[in-house]
Each structure stands twice: as C-alpha cells, then as structure tokens.
Protein backbone atom coordinates (compact mmCIF):
# COMPACT_ATOMS: atom_id res chain seq x y z
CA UNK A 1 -22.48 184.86 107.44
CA UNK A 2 -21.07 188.21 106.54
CA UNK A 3 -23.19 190.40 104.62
CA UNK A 4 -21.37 193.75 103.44
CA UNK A 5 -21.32 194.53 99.98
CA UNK A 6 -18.20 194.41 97.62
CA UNK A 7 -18.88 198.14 95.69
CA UNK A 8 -16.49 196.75 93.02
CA UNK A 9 -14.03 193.58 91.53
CA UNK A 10 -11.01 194.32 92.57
CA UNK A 11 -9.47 191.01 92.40
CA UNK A 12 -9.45 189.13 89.19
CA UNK A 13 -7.86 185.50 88.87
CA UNK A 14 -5.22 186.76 86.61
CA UNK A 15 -3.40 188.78 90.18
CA UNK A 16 -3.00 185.78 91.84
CA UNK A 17 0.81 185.99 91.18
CA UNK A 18 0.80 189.31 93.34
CA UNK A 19 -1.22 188.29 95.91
CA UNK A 20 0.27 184.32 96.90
CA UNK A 21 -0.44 183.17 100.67
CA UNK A 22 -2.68 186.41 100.73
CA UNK A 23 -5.88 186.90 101.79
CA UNK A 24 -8.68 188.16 99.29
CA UNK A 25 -12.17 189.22 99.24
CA UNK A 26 -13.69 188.86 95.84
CA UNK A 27 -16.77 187.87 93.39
CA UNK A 28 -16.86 184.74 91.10
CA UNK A 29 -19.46 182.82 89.36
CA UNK A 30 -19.29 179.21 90.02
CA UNK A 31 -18.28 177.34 87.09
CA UNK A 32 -18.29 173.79 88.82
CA UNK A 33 -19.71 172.58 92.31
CA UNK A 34 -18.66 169.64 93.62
CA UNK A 35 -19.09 168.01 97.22
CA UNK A 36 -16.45 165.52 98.23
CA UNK A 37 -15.07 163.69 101.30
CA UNK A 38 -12.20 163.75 103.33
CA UNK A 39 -10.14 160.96 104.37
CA UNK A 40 -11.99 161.53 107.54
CA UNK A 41 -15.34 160.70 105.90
CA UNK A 42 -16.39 165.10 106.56
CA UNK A 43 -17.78 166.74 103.84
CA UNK A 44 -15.80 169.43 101.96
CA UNK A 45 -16.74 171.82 98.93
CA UNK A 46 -14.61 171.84 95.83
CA UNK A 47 -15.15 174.46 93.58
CA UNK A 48 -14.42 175.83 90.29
CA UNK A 49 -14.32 179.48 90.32
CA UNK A 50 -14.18 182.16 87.20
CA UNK A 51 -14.20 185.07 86.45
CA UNK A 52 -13.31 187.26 83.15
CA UNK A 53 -9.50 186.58 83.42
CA UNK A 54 -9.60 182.61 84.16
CA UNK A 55 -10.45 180.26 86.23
CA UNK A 56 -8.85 178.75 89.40
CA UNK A 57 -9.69 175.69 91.85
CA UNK A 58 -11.12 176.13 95.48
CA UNK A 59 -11.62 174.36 98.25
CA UNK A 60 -13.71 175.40 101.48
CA UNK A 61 -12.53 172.68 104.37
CA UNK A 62 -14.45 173.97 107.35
CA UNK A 63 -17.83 174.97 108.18
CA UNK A 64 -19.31 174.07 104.29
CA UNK A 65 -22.71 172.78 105.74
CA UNK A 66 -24.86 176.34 105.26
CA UNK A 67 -21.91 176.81 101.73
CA UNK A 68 -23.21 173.40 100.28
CA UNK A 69 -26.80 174.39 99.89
CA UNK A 70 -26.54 178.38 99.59
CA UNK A 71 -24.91 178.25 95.46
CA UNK A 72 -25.16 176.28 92.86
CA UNK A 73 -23.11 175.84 89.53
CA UNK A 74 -23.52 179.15 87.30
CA UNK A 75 -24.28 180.76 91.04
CA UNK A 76 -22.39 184.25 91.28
CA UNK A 77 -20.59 184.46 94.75
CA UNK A 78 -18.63 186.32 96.73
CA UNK A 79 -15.63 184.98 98.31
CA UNK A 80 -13.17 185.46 101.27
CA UNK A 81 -10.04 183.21 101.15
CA UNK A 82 -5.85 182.69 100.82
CA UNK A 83 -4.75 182.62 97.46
CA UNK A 84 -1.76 179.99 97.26
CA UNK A 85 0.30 177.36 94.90
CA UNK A 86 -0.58 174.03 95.02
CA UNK A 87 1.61 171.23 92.96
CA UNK A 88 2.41 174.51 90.82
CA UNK A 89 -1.20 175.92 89.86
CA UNK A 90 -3.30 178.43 91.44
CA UNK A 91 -5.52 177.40 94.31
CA UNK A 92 -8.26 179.27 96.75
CA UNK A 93 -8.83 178.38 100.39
CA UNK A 94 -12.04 179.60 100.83
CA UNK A 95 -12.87 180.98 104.74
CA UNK A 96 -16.56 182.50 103.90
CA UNK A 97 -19.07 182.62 101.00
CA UNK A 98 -22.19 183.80 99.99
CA UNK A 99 -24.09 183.73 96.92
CA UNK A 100 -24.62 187.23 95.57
CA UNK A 101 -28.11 189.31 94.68
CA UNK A 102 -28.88 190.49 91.38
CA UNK A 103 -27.95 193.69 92.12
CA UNK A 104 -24.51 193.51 93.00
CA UNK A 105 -23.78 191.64 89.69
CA UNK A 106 -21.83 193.23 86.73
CA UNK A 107 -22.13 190.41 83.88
CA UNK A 108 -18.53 191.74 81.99
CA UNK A 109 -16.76 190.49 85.11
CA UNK A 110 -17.40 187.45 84.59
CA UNK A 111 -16.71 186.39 80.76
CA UNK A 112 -13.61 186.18 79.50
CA UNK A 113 -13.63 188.73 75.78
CA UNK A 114 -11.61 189.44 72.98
CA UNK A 115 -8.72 191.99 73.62
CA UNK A 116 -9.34 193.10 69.93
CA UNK A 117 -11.39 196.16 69.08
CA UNK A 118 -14.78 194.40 67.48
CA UNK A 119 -15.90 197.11 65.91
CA UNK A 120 -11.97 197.22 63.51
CA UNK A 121 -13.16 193.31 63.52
CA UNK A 122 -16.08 193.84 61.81
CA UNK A 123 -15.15 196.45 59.75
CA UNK A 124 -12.16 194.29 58.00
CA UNK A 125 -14.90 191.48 58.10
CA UNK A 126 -17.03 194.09 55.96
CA UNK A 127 -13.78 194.92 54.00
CA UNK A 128 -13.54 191.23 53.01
CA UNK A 129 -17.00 190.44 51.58
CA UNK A 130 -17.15 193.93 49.76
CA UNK A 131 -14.24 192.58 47.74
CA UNK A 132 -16.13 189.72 46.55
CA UNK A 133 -16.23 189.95 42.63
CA UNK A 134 -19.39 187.03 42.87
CA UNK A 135 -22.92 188.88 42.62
CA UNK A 136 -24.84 186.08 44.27
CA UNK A 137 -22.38 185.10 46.82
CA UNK A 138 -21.73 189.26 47.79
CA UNK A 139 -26.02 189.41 48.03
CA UNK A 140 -26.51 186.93 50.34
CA UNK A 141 -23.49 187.13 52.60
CA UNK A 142 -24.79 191.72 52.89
CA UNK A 143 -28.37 189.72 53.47
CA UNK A 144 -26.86 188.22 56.78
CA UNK A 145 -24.69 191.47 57.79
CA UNK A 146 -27.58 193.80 56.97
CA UNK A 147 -29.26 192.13 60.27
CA UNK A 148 -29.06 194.55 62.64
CA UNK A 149 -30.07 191.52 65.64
CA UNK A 150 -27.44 188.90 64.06
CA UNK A 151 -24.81 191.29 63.92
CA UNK A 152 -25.09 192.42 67.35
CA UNK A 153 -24.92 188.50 68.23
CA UNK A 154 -22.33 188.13 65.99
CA UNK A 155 -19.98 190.96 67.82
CA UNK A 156 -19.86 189.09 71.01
CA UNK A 157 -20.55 185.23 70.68
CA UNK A 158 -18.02 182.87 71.57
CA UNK A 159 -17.22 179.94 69.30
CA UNK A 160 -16.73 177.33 71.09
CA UNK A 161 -18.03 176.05 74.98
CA UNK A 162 -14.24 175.36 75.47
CA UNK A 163 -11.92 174.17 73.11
CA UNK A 164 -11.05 177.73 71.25
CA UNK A 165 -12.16 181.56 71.40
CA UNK A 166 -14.26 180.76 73.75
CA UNK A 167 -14.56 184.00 75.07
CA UNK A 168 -17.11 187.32 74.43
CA UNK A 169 -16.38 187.95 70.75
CA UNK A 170 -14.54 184.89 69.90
CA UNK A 171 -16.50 183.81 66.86
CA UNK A 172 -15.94 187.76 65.13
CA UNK A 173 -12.35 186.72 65.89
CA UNK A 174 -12.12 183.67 64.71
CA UNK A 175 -14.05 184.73 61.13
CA UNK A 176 -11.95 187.63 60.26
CA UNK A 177 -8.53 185.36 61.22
CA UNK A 178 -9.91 182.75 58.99
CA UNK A 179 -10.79 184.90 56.27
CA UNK A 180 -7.32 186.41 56.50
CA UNK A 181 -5.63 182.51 55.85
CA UNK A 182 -8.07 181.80 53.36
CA UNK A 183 -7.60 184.96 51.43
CA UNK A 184 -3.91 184.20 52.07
CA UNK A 185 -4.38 180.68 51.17
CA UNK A 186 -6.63 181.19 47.86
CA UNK A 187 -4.12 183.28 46.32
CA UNK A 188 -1.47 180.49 46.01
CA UNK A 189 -4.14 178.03 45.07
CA UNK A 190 -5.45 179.81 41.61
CA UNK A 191 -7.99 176.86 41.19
CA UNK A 192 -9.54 178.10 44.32
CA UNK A 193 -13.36 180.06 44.03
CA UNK A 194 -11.74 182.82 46.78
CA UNK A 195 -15.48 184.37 47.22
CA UNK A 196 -16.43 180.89 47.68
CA UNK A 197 -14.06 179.65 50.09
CA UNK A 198 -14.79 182.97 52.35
CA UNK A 199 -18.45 182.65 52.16
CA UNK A 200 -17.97 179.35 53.83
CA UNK A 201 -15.53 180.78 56.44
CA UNK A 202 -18.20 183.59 57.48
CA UNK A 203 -21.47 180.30 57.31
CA UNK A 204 -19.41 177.37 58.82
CA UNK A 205 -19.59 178.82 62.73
CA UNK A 206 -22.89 180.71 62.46
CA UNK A 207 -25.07 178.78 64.35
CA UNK A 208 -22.99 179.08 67.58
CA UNK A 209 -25.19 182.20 67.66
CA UNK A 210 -28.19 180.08 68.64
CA UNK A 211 -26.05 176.92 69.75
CA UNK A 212 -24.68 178.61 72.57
CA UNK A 213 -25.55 180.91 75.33
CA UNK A 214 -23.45 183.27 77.34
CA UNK A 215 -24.91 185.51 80.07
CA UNK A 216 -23.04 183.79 82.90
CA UNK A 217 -20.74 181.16 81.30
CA UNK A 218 -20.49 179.77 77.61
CA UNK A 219 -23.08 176.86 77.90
CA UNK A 220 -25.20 175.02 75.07
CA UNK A 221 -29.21 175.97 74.40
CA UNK A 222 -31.67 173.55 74.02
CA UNK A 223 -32.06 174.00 70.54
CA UNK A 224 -28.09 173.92 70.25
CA UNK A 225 -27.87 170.49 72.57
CA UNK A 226 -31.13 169.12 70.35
CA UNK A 227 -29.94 169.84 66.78
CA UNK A 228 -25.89 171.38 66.81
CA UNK A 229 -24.56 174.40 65.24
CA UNK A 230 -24.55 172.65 61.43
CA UNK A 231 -28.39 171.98 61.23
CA UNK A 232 -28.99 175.62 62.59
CA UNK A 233 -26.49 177.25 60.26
CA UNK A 234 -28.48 175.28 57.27
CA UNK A 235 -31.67 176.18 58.46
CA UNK A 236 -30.53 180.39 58.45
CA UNK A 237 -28.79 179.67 55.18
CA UNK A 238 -31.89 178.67 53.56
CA UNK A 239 -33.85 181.64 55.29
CA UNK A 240 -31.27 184.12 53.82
CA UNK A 241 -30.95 182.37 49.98
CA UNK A 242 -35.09 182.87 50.10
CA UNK A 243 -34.02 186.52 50.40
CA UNK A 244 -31.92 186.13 47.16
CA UNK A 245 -34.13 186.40 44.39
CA UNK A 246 -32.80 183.74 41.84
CA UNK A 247 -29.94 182.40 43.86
CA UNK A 248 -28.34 179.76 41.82
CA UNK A 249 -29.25 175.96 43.14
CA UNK A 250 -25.83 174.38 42.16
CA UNK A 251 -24.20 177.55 44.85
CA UNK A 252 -26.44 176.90 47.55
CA UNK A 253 -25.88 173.16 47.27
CA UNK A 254 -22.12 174.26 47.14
CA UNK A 255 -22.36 176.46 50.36
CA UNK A 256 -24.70 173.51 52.43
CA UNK A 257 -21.46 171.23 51.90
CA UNK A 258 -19.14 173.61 53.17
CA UNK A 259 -21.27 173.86 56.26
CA UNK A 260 -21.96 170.42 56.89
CA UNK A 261 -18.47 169.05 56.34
CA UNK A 262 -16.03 171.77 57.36
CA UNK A 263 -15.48 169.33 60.47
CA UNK A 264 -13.81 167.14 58.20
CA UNK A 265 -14.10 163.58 59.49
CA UNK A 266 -17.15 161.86 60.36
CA UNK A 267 -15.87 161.03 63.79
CA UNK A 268 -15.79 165.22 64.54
CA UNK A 269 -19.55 165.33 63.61
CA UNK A 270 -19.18 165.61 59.71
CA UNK A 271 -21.90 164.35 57.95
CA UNK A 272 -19.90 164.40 54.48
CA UNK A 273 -16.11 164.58 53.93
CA UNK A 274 -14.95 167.50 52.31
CA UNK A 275 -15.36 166.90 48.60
CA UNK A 276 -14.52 169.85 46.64
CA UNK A 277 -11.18 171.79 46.88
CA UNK A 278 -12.75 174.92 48.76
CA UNK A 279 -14.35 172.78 51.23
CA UNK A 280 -11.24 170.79 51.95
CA UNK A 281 -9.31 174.08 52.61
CA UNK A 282 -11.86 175.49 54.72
CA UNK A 283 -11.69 172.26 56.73
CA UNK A 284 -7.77 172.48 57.11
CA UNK A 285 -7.53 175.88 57.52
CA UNK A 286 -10.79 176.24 59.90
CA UNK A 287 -8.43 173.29 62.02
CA UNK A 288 -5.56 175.56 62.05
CA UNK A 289 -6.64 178.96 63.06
CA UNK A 290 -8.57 176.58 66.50
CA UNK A 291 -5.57 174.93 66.92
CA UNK A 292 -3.66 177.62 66.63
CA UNK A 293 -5.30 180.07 69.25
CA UNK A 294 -5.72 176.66 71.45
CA UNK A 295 -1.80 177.01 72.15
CA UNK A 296 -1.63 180.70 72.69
CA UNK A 297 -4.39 180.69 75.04
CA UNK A 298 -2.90 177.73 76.69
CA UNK A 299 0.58 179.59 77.01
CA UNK A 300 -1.16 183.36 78.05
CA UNK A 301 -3.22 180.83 80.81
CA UNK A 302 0.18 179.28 82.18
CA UNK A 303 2.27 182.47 81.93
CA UNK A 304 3.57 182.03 85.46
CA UNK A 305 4.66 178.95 85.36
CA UNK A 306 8.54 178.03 85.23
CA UNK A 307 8.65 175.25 83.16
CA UNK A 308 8.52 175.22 79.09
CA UNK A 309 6.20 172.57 79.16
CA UNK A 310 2.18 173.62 79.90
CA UNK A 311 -0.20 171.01 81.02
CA UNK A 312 -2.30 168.69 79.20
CA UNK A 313 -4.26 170.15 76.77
CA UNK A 314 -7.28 168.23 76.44
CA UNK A 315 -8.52 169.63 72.72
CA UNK A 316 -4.87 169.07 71.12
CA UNK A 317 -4.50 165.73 73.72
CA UNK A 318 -1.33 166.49 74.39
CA UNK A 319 0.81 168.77 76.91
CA UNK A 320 2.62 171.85 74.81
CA UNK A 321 6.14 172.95 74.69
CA UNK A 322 6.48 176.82 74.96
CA UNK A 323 9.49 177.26 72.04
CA UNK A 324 10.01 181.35 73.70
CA UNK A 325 10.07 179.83 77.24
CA UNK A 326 12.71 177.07 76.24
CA UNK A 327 15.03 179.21 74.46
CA UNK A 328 14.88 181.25 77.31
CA UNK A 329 15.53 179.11 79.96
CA UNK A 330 18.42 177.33 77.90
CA UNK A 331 19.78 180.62 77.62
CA UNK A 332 19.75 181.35 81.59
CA UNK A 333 21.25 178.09 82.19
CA UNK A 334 24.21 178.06 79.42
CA UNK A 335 27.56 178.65 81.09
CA UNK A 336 28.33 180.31 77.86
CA UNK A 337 29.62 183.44 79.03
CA UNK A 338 30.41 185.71 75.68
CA UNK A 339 29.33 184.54 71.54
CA UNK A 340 32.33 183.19 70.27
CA UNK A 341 33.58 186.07 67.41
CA UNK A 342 34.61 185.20 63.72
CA UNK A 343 38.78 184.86 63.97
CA UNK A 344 39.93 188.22 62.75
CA UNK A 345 41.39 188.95 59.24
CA UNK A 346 45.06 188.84 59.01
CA UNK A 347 46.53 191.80 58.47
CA UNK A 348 46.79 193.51 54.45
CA UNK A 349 50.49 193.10 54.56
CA UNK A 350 50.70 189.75 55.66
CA UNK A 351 48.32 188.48 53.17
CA UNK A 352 49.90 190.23 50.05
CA UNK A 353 53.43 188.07 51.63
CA UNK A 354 51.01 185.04 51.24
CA UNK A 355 49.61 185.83 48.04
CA UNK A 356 53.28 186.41 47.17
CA UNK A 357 54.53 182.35 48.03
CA UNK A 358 50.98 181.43 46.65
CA UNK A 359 52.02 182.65 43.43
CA UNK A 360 55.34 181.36 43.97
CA UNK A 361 54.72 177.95 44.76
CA UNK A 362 52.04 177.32 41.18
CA UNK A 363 54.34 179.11 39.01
C-alpha cells in the first residue's frame, strides 16, 4: 500500500479527454461503493468516483480484498489508475487506493459550484426585492436577508440532491434566474401581484438550507429526510412573519400556498394544486428554469461525446437531442460544397428592352 502524499489535485474528471489510456494519480471522494462478482465468482470493486468537475465509473479488478474494507461511500481517496473509454463514457481502472487523512483533504475539490460570481448573485437578488412596491411583502423578505447565518447558507447551498443546480451555490442561482422569468413573466400578465409572485420564488426552495447537507456530497439531513424542504420552509416563514409586526393574515396564508404547492401535482409532493394565478406561474415557471438547466448540464457533462443525442436523462425521462451538435454534424456531413447564390439581375439595358415589349404587348 503506497503511502506518499499527493501535495495537490492535479487531475480533475473533466481532463479525462487529455489523458485517455493514461495513467493518473489523483484524489476523489467516493460517491458510490459497490462490491460485485465476476463471471468467475472473484470479487471486484465498482466504484463511483467525484470530484468538483463530475463524476466517472471505476473498477478495481485485482487485489480489492485490503480496497473493500479500507473506504466507504462519502470516503475521500486517493487513486492510481488508466483513464479509458468504455461503450463511449469515461471509465477508471483502478491499480492502488487508499483512503485519505483529514489532513490532506481540501473540501472545494470535491463539490461541483456555480461558475457565477455569488456575490453579483446576491446583489441582483437584493436589487429585486428592493424594487418591491409591497410594504409587508419588502419587510419580511429584508427580515430573511438581514440574517447574516441564512445568507451565508444561502450563498452556497445546492438545490437539489440531483436533479438540477445541484452544485455549491445552486439554490442563489436558481432564485435570481427565477426571479428574472417571473419579473419577465409578470410584466405580460398585468393581473399578476409581481412582489407576490417573487416573494414566492425567493420562499419556495428555502428549506433546502436545512433539507440538505453538503460538506462531502449533496445528501439529505435527518430533519430534511423526516419532514422535506416544504414543512421546513413553513416553519421559517412563520418564524420570520412573527418578526413582522402586523403582517396581514390573508398574505401569509397567500405565501404558505405558494410554498406548499409550487410542486404542482400531488404526485411531485404537492399538498395543494396551485390555486391562484401567482402560484400557478411560480409552479410553471419554477418547472422551467429546473428543466431548463437539467439540459445544459446534461450537454456541458457529455461535451465529448460525438453523437447529438446525450444519454438518458433520468429527471426529464428521456435521452436529449443537442440542436448545436446536430446542426453541426449535418453540416460536416453535407456534400454541399458552396450556398447556392440568388440568380443575378439582368442587366439595366436588357430590362428597359423588356419593359419596352411589356408595354408593347398590353397596349
């Protein structure tokens, strides 16, 4: 079992395009450990390996006895093995491993974060509510962003385990491109309460800052596994109102329904349907903007690959068709050789001859 220590990351999942059927020494935190057989009956190790930049399957065939019992899933390890393409994805033979002490662990190797700037993030988030022309809704939503501790959570949590920004500062991310829709959204919809609708935007996901945890991977808490993000967010809503003095009843009842049915089908954990036009578009566009950075994360993950078509996307439940990757492919295989050009105009003189006969011929 080797022993020296890495002094820093120098391989990240996202090089393994420049380093294919070459050997690597690197540090990962096991995101899945699984022992399996071979058609022999002999035990080997198949892994799930991350770090900040992805993740990628390996496999340790040989000598896994001492491997099988020295990590465990959410383990950090360090690595020796060939990175190479298997059935078109990224795979790791793994030759030697060892789990890693605490001290040769830097945590921002290993999650995957925004490539925004968070603090421009929260200052357009800021930007947003100080536009609110609704006194009540304006106090309570400064209540929440006057919390020093909350705001610090809310610069970095994720907001979601897996299906979209799931990544260090995913749920700032997600907010301010929600309240740019909605803002966009509210202004072609005049019957729309636009402090409203945002208030709900910056509510519906704000219990992922207790539902989830995210020192070495995005995982759920007890409390979050126990109750969900939607009882949590009610239970901080109610703490912050108290805050309020005078808070209108009929507003908070308002903002509780956003929160509890911005999932917007009972089968997606909704306890209501939305009922009330603001809550509907939050629903929609809350749908959208997940969806939406679902596919580019899917496309930025599968960059590599040749074809237009990604995998199967398990959130969406369908594989995706990269439009940019299509064209461009059609475009490389088209035996067109040169655009075809308009005819060209016939020359002044001729056409004054054929205005000539024109006239001619309808006198």
């Amino acid at each position: 079992m080797y022993t020296c220590r890495l002094r820093m990351k120098e391989f990240y999942i996202s090089d393994c395009a420049r380093m294919e059927n070459q050997t690597i020494t690197s540090l990962f935190v096991v995101a899945l450990k699984q022992v399996k057989s071979k058609k022999s009956g002999e035990l080997y190790l198949s892994l799930v390996l991350a770090d900040r930049s992805g993740q990628i399957q390996a496999n340790m065939w040989d000598n896994v006895a001492e491997a099988i019992s020295g990590c465990e899933q959410d383990d950090f390890v360090k690595v020796k093995g060939v990175v190479h393409k298997y059935n078109g994805r990224w795979q790791l033979t793994v030759h030697k491993m060892r789990k890693l002490g605490e001290s040769e662990i830097d945590y921002s190797d290993y999650l995957p974060k925004t490539s925004k700037d968070v603090e421009q993030l929260w200052q357009t988030l800021c930007g947003f509510v100080d536009s609110f022309q609704n006194p009540w809704l304006k106090s309570l939503i400064k209540e929440f962003i006057a919390d020093d501790a909350l705001v610090a959570a809310y610069k970095t949590a994720p907001a979601a385990k897996t299906l979209h920004h799931a990544f260090v500062g995913g749920l700032l991310d997600h907010v301010v491109s929600l309240f740019t829709v909605c803002d966009l959204a509210a202004r072609n919809y005049p019957q729309v309460n636009r402090d409203l609708l945002l208030s709900g935007a910056f509510l519906h996901d704000i219990g992922k800052l207790h539902e989830l945890t995210y020192q070495r991977s995005i995982a759920y808490t007890t409390k979050g596994q126990l109750l969900g993000h939607m009882i949590i967010e009610l239970e901080m809503l109610h703490e912050k109102i108290a805050r309020v003095r005078g808070f209108p009843e009929e507003l908070k009842v308002l903002l509780e329904h956003l929160i509890i049915s911005h999932h917007g089908q009972y089968e997606f954990g909704s306890p209501k349907l939305p009922m009330f036009p603001e809550a509907l578009m939050l629903h929609y566009l809350d749908d959208l903007d997940s969806k939406m950075e679902s596919m580019r994360a899917q496309f930025e993950r599968e960059a590599e690959f040749d074809s237009p078509w990604t995998s199967y996307n398990p959130s969406l439940a369908r594989p995706l068709l990269n439009p940019k990757k299509f064209i461009e492919k059609g475009l490389v295989n088209s035996r067109l050789v040169e655009v075809p050009k308009p005819a060209a105009a016939a020359p002044a003189a001729n056409s004054a001859v054929s205005s000539g006969k024109l006239r001619r011929q309808f006198r």
